[in-house]
Protein backbone atom coordinates (compact mmCIF):
# COMPACT_ATOMS: atom_id res chain seq x y z
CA UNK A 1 -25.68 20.29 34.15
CA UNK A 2 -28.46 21.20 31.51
CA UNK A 3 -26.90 23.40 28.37
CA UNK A 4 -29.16 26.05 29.33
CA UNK A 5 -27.25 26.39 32.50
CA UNK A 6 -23.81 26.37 30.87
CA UNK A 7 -24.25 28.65 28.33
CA UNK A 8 -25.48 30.88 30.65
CA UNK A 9 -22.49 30.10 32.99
CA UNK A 10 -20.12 30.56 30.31
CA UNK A 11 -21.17 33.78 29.28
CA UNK A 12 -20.59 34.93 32.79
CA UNK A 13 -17.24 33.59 33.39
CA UNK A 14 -16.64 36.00 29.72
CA UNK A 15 -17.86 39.22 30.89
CA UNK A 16 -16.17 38.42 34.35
CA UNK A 17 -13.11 37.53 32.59
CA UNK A 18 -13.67 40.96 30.15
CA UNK A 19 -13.55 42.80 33.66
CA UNK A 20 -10.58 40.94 35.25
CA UNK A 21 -8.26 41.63 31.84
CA UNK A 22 -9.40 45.40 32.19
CA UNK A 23 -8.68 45.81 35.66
CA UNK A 24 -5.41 47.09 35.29
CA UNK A 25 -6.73 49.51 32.49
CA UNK A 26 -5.98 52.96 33.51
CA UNK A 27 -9.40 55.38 33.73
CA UNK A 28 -9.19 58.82 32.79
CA UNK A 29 -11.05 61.24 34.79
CA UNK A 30 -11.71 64.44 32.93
CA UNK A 31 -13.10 66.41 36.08
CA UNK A 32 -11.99 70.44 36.37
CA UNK A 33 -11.81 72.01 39.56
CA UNK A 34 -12.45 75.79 40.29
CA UNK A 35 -10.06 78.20 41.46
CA UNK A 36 -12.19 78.86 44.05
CA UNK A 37 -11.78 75.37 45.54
CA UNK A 38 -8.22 75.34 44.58
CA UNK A 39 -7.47 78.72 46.72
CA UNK A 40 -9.85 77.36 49.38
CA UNK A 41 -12.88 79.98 49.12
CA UNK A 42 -15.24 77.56 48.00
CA UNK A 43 -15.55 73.96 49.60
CA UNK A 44 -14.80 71.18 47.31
CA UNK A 45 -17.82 68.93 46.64
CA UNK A 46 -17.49 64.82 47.20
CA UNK A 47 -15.72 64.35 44.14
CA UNK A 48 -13.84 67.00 43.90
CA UNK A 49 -12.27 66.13 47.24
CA UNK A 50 -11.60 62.58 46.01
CA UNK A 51 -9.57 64.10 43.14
CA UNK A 52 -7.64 66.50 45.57
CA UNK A 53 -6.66 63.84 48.12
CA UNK A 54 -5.43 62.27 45.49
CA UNK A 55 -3.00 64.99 44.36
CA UNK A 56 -2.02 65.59 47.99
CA UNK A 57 -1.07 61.93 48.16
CA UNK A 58 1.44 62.14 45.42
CA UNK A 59 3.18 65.19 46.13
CA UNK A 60 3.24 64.55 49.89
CA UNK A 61 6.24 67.42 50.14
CA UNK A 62 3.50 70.23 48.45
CA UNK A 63 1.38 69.59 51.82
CA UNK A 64 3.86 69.85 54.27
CA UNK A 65 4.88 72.96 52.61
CA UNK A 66 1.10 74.39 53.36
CA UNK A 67 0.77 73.06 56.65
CA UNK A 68 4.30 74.69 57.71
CA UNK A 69 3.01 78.23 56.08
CA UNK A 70 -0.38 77.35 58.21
CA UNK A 71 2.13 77.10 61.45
CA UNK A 72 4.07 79.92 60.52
CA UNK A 73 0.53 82.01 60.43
CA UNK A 74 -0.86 81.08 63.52
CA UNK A 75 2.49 81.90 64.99
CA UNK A 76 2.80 85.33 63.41
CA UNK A 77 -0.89 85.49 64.83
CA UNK A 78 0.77 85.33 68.35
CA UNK A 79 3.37 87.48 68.39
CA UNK A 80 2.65 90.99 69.33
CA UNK A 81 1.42 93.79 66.52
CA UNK A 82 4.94 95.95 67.34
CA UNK A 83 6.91 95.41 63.90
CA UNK A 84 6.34 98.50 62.16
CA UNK A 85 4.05 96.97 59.90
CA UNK A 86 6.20 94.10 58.94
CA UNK A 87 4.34 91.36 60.97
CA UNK A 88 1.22 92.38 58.19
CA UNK A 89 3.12 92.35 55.33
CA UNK A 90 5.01 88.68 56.36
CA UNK A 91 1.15 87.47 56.95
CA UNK A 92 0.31 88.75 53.57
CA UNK A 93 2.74 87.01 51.86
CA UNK A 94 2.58 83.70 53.64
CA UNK A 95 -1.07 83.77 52.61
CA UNK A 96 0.40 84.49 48.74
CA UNK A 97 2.57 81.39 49.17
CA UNK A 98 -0.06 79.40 50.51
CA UNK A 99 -2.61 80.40 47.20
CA UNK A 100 0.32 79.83 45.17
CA UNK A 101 1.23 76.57 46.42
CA UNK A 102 -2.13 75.33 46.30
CA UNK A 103 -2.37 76.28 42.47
CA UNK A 104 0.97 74.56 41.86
CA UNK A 105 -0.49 71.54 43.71
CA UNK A 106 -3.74 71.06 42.30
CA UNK A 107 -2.87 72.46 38.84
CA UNK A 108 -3.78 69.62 37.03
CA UNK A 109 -6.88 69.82 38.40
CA UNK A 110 -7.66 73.18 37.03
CA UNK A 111 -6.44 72.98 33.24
CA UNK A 112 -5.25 69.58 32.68
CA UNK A 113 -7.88 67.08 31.58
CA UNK A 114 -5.85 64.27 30.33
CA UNK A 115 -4.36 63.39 33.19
């Protein structure tokens, strides 16, 4: 092999070894979200999405929690409007609970850069 050729080989296996030892670095994103995405008025661009699926994946329990408050509002959607006005108020604060949720689940997303 000419030394031309290893040199230049060698400095490759270097920066290729440079990114194998960082690999296990951890990356800091320092992305905000709105509240507006957070409370689901606004849809949450490519990246933002990325960052909220990856919230939703570590607090698995937070989701189920919204999808059960989703169930429990279509199902107070099919009952019959005879409750006095109680049906409206339960739908108004299952939608609370669902905003609030949200917040609590994507809160680092809002205020906490150093994730």
């Amino acid at each position: 092999m000419k030394p031309i050729k290893r040199v230049a080989l060698s400095v490759c296996f270097a920066l290729l070894a440079g990114f194998v030892a960082n690999a296990n670095d951890v990356v800091v994103i320092k992305q905000k979200i709105s509240i507006e995405v957070i409370i689901g008025i606004k849809a949450p661009n490519p990246s933002e999405k990325t960052l909220m699926r990856a919230e939703e994946d570590a607090h698995p329990n937070m989701v189920k929690a919204m999808r059960n408050i989703e169930l429990a509002l279509r199902n107070l959607d099919a009952a019959p409007d005879v409750f006095g006005g109680h049906k409206a108020q339960a739908k108004d604060d299952l939608v609370n609970a669902y905003h609030s949720i949200r917040k609590a689940l994507y809160y680092r997303l809002l205020v906490d850069t150093n994730r």
